[in-house]
Structure formats: structure tokens, C-alpha cells
Protein backbone atom coordinates (compact mmCIF):
# COMPACT_ATOMS: atom_id res chain seq x y z
CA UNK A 1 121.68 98.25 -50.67
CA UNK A 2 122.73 94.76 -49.72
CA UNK A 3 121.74 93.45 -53.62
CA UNK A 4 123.77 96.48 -55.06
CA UNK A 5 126.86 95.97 -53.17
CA UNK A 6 127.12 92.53 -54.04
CA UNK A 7 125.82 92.62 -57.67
CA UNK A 8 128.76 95.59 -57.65
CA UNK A 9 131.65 92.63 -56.22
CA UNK A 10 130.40 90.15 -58.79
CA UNK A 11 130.48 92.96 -61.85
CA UNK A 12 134.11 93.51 -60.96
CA UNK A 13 135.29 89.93 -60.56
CA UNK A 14 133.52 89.26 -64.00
CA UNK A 15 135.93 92.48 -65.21
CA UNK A 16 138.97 91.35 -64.03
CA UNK A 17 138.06 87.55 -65.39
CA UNK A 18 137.93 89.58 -68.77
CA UNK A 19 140.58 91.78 -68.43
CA UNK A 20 143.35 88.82 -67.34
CA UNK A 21 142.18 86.41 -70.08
CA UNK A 22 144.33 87.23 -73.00
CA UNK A 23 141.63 86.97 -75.78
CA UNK A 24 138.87 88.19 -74.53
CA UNK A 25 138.04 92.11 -75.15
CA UNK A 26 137.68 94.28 -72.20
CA UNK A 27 134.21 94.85 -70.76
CA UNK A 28 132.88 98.25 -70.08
CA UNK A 29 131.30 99.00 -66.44
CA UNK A 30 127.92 100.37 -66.31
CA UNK A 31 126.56 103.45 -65.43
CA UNK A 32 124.39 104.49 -62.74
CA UNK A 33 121.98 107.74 -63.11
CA UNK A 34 119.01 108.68 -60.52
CA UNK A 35 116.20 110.11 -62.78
CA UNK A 36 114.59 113.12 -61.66
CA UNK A 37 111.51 113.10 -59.52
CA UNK A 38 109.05 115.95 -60.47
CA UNK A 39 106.12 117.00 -58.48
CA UNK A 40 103.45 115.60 -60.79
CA UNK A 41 100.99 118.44 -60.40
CA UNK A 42 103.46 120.86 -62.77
CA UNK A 43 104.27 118.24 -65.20
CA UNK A 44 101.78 119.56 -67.34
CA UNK A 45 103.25 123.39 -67.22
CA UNK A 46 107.10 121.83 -68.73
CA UNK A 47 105.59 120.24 -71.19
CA UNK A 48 103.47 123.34 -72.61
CA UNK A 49 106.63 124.83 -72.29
CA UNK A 50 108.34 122.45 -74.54
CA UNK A 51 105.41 122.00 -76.68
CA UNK A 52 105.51 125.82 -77.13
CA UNK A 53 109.04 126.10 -77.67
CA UNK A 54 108.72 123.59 -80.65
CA UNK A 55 105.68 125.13 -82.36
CA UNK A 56 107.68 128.61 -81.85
CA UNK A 57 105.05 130.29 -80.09
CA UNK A 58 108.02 131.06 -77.09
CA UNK A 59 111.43 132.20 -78.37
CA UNK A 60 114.25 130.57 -76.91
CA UNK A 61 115.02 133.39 -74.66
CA UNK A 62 111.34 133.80 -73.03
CA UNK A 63 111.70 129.69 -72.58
CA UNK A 64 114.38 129.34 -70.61
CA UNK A 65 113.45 132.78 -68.42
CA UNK A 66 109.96 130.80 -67.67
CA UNK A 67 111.63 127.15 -67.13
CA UNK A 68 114.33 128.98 -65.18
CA UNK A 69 111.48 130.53 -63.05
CA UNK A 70 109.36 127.27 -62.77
CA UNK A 71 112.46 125.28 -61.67
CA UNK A 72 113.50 127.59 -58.49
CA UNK A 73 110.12 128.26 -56.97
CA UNK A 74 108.48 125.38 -57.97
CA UNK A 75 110.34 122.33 -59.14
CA UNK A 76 113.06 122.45 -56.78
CA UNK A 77 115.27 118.82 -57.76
CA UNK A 78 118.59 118.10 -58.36
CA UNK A 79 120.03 114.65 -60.39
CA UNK A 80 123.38 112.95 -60.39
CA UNK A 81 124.96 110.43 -62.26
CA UNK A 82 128.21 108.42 -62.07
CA UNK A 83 130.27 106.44 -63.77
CA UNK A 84 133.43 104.77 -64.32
CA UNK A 85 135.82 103.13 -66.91
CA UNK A 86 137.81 100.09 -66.95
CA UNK A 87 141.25 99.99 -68.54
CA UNK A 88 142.88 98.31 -71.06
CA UNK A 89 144.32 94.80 -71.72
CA UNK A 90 146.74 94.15 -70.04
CA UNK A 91 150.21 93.44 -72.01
CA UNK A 92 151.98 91.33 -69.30
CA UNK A 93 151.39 89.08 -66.05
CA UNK A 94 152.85 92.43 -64.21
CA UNK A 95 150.08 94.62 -65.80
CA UNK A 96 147.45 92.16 -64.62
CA UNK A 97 148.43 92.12 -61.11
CA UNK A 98 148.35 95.46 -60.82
CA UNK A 99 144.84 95.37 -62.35
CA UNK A 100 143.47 92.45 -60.50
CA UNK A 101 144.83 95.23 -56.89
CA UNK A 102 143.92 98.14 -57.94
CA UNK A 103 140.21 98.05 -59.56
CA UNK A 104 138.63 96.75 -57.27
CA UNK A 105 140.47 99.60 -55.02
CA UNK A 106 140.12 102.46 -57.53
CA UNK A 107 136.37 101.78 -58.63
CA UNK A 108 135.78 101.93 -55.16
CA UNK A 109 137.17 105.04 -54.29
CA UNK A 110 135.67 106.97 -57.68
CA UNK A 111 132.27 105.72 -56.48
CA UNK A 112 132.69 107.11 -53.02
CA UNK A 113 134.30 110.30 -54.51
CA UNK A 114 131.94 110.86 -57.58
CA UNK A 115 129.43 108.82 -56.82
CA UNK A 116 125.86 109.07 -54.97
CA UNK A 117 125.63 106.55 -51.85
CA UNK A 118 122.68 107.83 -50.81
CA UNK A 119 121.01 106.90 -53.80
CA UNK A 120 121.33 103.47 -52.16
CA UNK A 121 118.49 103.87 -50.08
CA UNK A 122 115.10 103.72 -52.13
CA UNK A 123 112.93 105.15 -49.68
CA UNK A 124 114.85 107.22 -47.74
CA UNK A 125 115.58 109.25 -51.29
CA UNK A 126 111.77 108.98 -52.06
CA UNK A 127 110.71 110.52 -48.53
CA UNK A 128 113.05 113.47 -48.99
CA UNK A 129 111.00 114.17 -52.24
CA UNK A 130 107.85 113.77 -50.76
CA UNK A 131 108.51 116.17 -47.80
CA UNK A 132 110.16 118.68 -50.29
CA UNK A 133 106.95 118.76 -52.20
CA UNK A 134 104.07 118.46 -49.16
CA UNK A 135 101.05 120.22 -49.89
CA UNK A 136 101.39 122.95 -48.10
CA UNK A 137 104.41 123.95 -49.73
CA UNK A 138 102.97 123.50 -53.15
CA UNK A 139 99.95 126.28 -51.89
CA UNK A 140 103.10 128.40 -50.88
CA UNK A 141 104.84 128.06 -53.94
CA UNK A 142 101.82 128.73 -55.98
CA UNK A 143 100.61 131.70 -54.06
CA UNK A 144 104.18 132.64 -54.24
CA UNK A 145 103.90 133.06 -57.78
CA UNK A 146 100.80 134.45 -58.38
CA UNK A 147 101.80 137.08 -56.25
CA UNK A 148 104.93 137.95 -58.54
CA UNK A 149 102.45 137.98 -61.46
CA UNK A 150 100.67 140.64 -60.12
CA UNK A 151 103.70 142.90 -61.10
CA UNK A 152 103.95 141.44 -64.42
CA UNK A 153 100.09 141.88 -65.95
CA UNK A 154 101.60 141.10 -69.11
CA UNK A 155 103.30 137.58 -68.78
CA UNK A 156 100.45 135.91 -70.53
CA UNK A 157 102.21 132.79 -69.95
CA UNK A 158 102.66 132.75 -66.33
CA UNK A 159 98.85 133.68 -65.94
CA UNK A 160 98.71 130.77 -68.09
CA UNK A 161 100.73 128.45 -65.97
CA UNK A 162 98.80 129.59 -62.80
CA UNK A 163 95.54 128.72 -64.06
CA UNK A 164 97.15 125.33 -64.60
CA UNK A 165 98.36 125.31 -61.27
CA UNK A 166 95.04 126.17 -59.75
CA UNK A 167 93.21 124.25 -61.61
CA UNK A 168 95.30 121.05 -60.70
CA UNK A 169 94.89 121.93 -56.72
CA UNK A 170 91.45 122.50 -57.73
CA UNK A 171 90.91 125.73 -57.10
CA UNK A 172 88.42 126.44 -60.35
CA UNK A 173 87.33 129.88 -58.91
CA UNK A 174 91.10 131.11 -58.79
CA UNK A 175 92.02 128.68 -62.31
CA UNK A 176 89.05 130.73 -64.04
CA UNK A 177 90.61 134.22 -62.84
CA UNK A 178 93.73 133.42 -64.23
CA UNK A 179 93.05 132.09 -67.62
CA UNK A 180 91.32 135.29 -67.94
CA UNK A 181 94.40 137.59 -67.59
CA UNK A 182 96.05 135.70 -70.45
CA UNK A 183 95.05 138.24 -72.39
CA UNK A 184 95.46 137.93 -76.96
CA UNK A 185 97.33 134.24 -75.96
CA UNK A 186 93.73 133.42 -75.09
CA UNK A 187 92.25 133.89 -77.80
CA UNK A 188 95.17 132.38 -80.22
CA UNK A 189 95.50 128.98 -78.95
CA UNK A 190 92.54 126.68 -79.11
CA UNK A 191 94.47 124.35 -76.19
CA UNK A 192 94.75 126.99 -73.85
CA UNK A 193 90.60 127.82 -74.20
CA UNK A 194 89.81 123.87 -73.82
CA UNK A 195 91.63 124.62 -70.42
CA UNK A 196 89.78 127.54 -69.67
CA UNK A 197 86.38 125.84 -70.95
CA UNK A 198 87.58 123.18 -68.73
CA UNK A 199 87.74 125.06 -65.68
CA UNK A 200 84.78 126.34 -66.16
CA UNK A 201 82.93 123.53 -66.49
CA UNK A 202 84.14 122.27 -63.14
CA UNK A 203 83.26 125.65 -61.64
CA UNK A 204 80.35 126.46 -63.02
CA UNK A 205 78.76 123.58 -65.41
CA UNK A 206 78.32 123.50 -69.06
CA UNK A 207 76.49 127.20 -69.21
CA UNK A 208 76.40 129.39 -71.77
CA UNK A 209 79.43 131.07 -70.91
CA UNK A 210 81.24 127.40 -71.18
CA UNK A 211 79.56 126.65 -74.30
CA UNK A 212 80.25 129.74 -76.06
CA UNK A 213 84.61 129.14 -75.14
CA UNK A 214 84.25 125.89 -76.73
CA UNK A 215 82.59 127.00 -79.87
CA UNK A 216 85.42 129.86 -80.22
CA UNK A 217 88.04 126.96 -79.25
CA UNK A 218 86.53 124.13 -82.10
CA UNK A 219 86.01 127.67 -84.74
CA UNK A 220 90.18 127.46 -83.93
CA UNK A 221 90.86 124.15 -84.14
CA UNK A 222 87.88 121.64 -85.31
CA UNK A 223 90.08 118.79 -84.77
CA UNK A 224 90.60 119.61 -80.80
CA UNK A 225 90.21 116.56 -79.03
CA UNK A 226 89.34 117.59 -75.62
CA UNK A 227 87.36 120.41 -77.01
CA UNK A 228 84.90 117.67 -79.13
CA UNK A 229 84.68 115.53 -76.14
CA UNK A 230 83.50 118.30 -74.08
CA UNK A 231 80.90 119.62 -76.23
CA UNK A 232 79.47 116.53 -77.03
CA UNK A 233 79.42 116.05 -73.29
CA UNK A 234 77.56 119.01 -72.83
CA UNK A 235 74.99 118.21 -75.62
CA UNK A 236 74.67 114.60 -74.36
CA UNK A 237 73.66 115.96 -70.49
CA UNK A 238 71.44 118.71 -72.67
CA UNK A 239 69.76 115.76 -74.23
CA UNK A 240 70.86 117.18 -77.82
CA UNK A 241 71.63 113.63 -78.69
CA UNK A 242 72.41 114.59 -82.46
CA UNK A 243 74.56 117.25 -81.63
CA UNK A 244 76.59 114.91 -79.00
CA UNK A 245 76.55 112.14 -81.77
CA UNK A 246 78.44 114.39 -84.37
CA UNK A 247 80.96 115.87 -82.03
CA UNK A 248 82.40 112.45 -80.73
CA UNK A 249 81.97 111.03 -84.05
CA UNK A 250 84.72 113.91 -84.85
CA UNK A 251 86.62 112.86 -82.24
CA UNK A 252 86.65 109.23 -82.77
CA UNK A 253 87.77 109.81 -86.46
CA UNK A 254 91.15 110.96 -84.87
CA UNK A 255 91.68 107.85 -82.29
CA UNK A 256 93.03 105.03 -83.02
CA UNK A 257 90.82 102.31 -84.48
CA UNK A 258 90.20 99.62 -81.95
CA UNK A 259 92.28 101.62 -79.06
CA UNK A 260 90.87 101.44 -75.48
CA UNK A 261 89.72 105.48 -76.36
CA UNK A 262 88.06 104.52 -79.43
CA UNK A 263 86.07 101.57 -78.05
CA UNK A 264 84.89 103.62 -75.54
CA UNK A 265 83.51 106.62 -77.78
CA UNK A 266 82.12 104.18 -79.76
CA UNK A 267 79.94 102.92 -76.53
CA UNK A 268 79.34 106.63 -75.89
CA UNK A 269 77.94 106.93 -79.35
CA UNK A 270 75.81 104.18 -79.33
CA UNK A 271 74.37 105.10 -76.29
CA UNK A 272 73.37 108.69 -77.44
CA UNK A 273 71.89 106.87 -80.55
CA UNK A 274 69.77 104.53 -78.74
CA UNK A 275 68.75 107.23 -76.17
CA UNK A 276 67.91 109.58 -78.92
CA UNK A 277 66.18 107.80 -81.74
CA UNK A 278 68.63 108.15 -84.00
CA UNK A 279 69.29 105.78 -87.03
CA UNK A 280 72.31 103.69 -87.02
CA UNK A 281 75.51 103.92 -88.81
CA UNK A 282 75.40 101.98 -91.78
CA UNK A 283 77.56 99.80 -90.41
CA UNK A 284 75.25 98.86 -87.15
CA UNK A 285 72.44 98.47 -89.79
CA UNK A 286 74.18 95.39 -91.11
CA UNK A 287 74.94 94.24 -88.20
CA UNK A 288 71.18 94.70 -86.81
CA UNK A 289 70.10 93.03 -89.85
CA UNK A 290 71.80 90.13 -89.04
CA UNK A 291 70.92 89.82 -85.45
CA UNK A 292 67.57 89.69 -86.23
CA UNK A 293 68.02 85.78 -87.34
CA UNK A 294 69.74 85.01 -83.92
CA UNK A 295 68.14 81.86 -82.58
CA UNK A 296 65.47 82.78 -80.01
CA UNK A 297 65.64 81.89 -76.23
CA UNK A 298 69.15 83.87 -76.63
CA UNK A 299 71.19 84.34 -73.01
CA UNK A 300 70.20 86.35 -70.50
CA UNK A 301 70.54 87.13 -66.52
CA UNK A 302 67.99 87.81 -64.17
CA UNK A 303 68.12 88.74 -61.03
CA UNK A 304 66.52 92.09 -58.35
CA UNK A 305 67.78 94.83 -57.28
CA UNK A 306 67.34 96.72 -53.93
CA UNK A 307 68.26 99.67 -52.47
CA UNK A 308 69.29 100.33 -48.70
CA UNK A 309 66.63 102.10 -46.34
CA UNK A 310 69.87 104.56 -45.23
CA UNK A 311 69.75 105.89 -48.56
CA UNK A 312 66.16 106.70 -49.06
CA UNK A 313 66.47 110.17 -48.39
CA UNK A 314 69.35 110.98 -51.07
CA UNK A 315 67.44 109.21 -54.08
CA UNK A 316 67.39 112.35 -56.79
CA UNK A 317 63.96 113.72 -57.70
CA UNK A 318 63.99 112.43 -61.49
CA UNK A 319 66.53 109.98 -61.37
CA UNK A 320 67.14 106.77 -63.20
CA UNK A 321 67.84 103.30 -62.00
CA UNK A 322 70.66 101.50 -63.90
CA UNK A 323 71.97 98.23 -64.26
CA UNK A 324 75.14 97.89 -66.06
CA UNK A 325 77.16 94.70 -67.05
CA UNK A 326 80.55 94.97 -67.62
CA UNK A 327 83.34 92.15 -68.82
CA UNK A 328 84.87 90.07 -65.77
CA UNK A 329 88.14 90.33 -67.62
CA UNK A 330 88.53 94.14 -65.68
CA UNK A 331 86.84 96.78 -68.96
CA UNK A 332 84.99 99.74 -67.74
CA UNK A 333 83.24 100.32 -71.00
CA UNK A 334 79.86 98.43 -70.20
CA UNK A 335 78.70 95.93 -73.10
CA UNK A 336 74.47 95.86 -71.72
CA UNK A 337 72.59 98.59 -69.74
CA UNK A 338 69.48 98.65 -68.16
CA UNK A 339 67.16 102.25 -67.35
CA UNK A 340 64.24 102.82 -66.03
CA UNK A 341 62.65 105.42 -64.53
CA UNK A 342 63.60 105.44 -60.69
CA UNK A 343 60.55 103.65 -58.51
CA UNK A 344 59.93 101.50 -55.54
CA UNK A 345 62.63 99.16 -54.67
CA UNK A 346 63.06 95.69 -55.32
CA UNK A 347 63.14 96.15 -58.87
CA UNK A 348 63.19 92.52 -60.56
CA UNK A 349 65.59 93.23 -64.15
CA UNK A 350 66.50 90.96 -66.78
CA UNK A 351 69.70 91.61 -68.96
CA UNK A 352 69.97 90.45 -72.43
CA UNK A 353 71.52 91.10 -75.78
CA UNK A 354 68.34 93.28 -76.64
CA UNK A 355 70.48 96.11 -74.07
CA UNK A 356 73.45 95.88 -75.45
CA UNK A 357 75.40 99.22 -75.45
CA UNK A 358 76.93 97.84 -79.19
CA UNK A 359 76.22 95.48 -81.56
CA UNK A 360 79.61 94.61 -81.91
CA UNK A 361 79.89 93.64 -78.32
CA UNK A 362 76.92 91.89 -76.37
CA UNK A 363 76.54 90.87 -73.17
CA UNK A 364 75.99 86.81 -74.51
CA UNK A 365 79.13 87.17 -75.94
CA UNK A 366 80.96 86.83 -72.57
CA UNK A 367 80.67 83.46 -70.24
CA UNK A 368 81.39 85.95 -66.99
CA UNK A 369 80.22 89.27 -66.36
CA UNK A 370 80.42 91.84 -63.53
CA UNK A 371 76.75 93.43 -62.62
CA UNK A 372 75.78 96.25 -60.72
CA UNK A 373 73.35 98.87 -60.00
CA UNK A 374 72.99 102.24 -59.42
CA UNK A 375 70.70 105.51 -59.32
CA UNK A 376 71.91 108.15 -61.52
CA UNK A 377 70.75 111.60 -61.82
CA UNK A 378 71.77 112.01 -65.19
CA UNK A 379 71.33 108.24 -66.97
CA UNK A 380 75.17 108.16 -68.29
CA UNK A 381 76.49 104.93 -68.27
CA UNK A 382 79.85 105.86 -66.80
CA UNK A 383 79.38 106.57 -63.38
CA UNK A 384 79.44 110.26 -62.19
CA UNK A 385 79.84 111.94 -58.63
CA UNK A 386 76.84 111.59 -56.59
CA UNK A 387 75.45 108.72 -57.94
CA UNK A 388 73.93 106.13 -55.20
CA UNK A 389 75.53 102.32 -56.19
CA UNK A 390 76.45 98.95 -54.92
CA UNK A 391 78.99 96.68 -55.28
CA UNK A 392 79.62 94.39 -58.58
CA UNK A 393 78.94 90.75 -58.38
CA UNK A 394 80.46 88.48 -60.92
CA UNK A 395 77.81 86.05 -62.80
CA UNK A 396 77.54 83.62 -65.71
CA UNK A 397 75.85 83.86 -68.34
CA UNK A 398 72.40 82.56 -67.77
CA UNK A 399 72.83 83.23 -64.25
CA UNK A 400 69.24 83.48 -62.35
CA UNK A 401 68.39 85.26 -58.92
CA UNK A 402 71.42 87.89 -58.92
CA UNK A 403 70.88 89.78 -56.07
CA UNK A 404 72.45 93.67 -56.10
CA UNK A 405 72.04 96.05 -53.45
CA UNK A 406 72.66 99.61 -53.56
CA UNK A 407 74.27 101.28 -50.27
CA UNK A 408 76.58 103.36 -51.11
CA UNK A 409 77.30 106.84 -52.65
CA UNK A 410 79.90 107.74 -55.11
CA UNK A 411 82.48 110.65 -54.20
């Protein structure tokens, strides 16, 4: 508050400096707005709203009933802006006395009159939003409105926005319920069953019930990108490497080339390649081709891997031990991984180009790298829930002895 108030006595001195000198132009005082704070789990329900209203799937009438509605149970928030104006030049030394008494005096008492003081105080203005949306009153507010929909079978997009709702407090059971009462909006919008395949997914896994939504959902709209990342998620934990190879190969034809997205579909790919025998793109041919006159003795790290006696007892049945190496510069996408079939611990590993998750990106092509370990269940590279792991330890390249020890368990 301190900053503002004196930022505001220097803004006005600087005005009056303007004002009094006779060939300068008059400056205009800023503005100051508060933006509006929204509780971020219903962000997602405006914006289908909007979305909807633009495609003219909601008439204008029906939108602002169901913003209307959203706002007062659950998106309770107010904003307030302020402003004021200068005058003009002033035509004579009388004129600019009077300005150089009363702005000061008059821009003071609009802000106190019009303006927000309160504002002011940073935190005190964020706390008041946090206690206005705790989580308990969320729950209420939800339950609150499923209750109302219970009288209104028919409002296909409430249902809608409550199966958002749940799903976003994680309640898949009650999510899967509600997407269910949509009723024909259901089966006309390929986002809405990516949502529902979504849900159930989380609740129940990639079944056949699952599967069969995001068939009808891609037979809608083949270009769906959710919908082509989940199926070819569901065919890469299948093992149906081909299948997962031609859904995200869909998917990656509509991201950006290069984009963070992109690179990391493109890992995904290569990965369900490799793991499934599958020839490479024409494109990784050439590249292969050329790798194959690479000097030998190439880079590599070496080091063993251990796992903690405390976990011993939560080591999955058929699972596989990984080593991934990541770029020190902070990437996820991992440019080398290591599996093998999980056995007794120490494991002694070496890391090379040979494991590189893409041509266009191996692990020699990096002077630091982050390693670590883990036990999966599945054998994705991206770590899932469940999965036993230790921390990363930054190497060189060349680096010999790494040591990695697996202790803990991912949430």
C-alpha cells in the first residue's frame, strides 16, 4: 500500500508539472481495475458455455439463464474499477493555481468516493476469496445443484456441467452418473463423450465400455484431440502398439510442429515403435541409416541401480525396471530409456545412444543429464501412479559409477 500511495503523489506532481507548463499537452491519469478471481475448478463450465454460445448450440436466452445460474450458486465474485480524469490546460496563472489546489484534493476524494481502498491490500483481498471458495463450500454448492437438477431431468446442460463439476472434485462414480442423464446432447457432441470417456477411464479403466464411447466420439469427430490421445493410450497399455502408433500419429498431425506437445508425441511414438517391432517412419530410416557410420566407442554412462529393502514387498508381480535420462536443462520428455524385466537388485545398466527414445534426440547429444530409476508396472516412460522410484542425479556424459536408489513410491 505504501508503494501505491506514493507512486499515486509522484503521478500527480508529474500532472500538475504538465498541466502548468504552457506547451506541453495534458496527461491522462490511469486507471485502476481488480480482475476477477474465479474458483478455478468451474473455469472449465464458462468456457463451454461460451464455446457453446459461439458454435450456436445454446441460444442466447438458455446462455445467460445457465451463466446467470452458475454465477449465484457457484461463482459468487464481484469486480470494481475506478478511474479519474484530469482537466484541461489551463488558460491563465489563476487557472493553474486553482489546479495545482485542487487535484491533488479532488483526485483524492473521487478515489475515496469511487474508488476501492481495500483493493490495497493484496492478501487480505486474496484470503477473502479463498475462504469464499473453501472446499467445503464448493461440495455444498455442487450438491446444491445437483439437487435442483433433479427437478429439471431435462437440462441436458446442467447434467452436463455437474459431471464437470464432479469430475473436477473427483468424484468419477457421481461424474459418470451425470454425463449419463445428458441425454441426445450426449450423443451430438464428440467433446462432451471425450469427457464422459474420460471419466470413465478414471473410474473404471480403459474397458470395453470406455473403448466403445471413444470409438462413437472419434466416428463424430476423427480429428478430436483428447479423444486420439486416449485411445492410443488405451491401445499402448493393451500392447496394440500399431493401433496406438496410428492414433497419436493423428493427433500429432494437428500440433504444432516442434511445440513442447508435439515433441512429446513424437517420443510417445517412438517408443510404441521400438516396443512393438514396427518399421520406422521414413524419415527415422534416414536418419538410422546415417547413424550407423557414427564413430564407435560413442558416449555412454554407467552406473547400478538398487532398490530399498522397505520396498521389497510392493515390487509388482510382472513389472519392469527402468532407467530414464532426461535433459539437465528441466524437459520431462526422456531422450534414452532403459527396460528390463524386473529381477534381483543391484542391477549394473549402461545408457547409450543405442536407447535413445528418438533419433533426433540422443542421450550423447547432451554434456549433462538427469538419471533415474524406477519399477513400473506398465513400462511407460512417463511415470504413472504407483510406480516405486528414486531421486534424479545429474551426470556428464561419460559419467562412470552413477549410483541410483529407489525408495520411494509415486502418489
Amino acid at each position: 500500500m505504501t508503494f501505491f500511495l506514493i507512486g499515486a503523489a509522484a503521478l500527480t506532481l508529474i500532472t500538475l508539472a504538465l498541466l502548468l507548463w504552457p506547451l506541453r499537452r495534458q496527461s491522462a491519469l490511469g486507471e485502476a481495475s481488480r480482475r476477477e478471481i474465479n474458483a478455478a475448478i468451474y473455469r472449465d463450465e464458462l468456457a463451454e458455455l461460451d464455446r457453446d454460445l459461439a458454435t450456436g448450440e445454446l441460444s442466447q436466452a438458455d446462455y445467460d439463464a445457465a451463466k446467470t445460474e452458475l454465477q449465484r450458486r457457484l461463482l459468487e465474485d464481484s469486480q470494481a474499477e475506478a478511474g479519474v480524469a484530469d482537466a484541461g490546460l489551463p488558460a491563465s496563472r489563476a487557472t493553474a493555481a486553482a489546479l495545482a489546489i485542487t487535484l491533488p484534493l479532488g483526485a483524492a476524494l473521487l478515489y475515496f468516493l469511487l474508488g476501492n481502498p481495500a483493493a490495497l491490500n493484496a492478501q487480505a483481498s486474496a484470503a477473502m476469496h479463498q475462504q469464499q471458495f473453501s472446499p467445503a463450500e464448493i461440495e455444498r454448492l455442487v450438491s446444491d445443484f445437483a439437487a435442483k437438477l433433479e427437478n429439471e431431468p431435462e437440462n441436458y446442460k446442467g447434467w452436463a456441467m455437474l459431471g464437470r463439476s464432479y469430475k473436477a472434485l473427483g468424484r468419477f462414480p457421481e461424474a459418470v452418473r451425470a454425463y449419463e442423464r445428458t441425454g441426445p446432447l450426449l450423443e451430438s457432441s464428440a467433446d462432451l463423450l471425450v469427457d464422459y470417456a474420460d471419466t470413465l477411464a478414471a473410474a473404471q479403466g480403459f474397458d470395453d465400455k470406455t473403448l466403445a464411447v471413444l470409438d462413437r466420439a472419434l466416428k463424430l469427430d476423427p480429428a478430436q484431440p483428447q479423444g486420439l490421445w486416449l485411445r492410443g493410450t488405451a491401445a499402448f497399455e493393451a500392447k496394440q502398439y500399431d493401433k496406438a502408433v496410428a492414433d497419436w500419429e493423428a493427433l500429432l498431425a494437428l500440433l504444432e510442429p516442434g511445440s513442447e506437445d508435439a515433441r512429446a508425441i513424437e517420443a510417445n511414438i517412438a517408443e510404441a515403435r521400438q516396443l512393438g517391432g514396427l518399421a520406422p517412419t521414413p524419415r527415422q530410416s534416414a536418419k538410422l541409416g546415417a547413424d550407423k557410420t557414427a564413430p564407435a566407442g560413442a558416449a555412454a554412462i554407467k552406473g547400478r541401480v538398487e532398490i530399498a529393502p522397505a520396498l521389497t514387498d510392493k515390487l509388482p508381480a510382472n513389472g519392469v525396471l527402468m532407467v530414464v535420462a532426461r535433459p539437465a536443462d528441466g524437459s520431462r520428455m526422456p531422450v534414452a530409456v532403459l527396460r528390463v524385466p524386473l529381477g534381483k537388485s543391484p542391477l549394473d545398466f549402461v545408457l547409450d545412444d543405442s536407447l535413445a527414445m528418438s533419433p533426433d534426440r540422443k542421450p550423447s547429444q547432451f554434456a549433462e543429464l538427469m538419471v533415474e530409476a524406477r519399477v513400473s508396472a506398465t513400462g511407460q516412460a512417463m511415470p504413472q501412479p504407483g510406480d516405486l522410484f528414486g531421486p534424479a542425479v545429474k551426470v556428464k556424459q561419460g559419467a562412470r559409477d552413477v549410483q541410483l536408489l529407489i525408495d520411494q513410491v509415486r502418489q
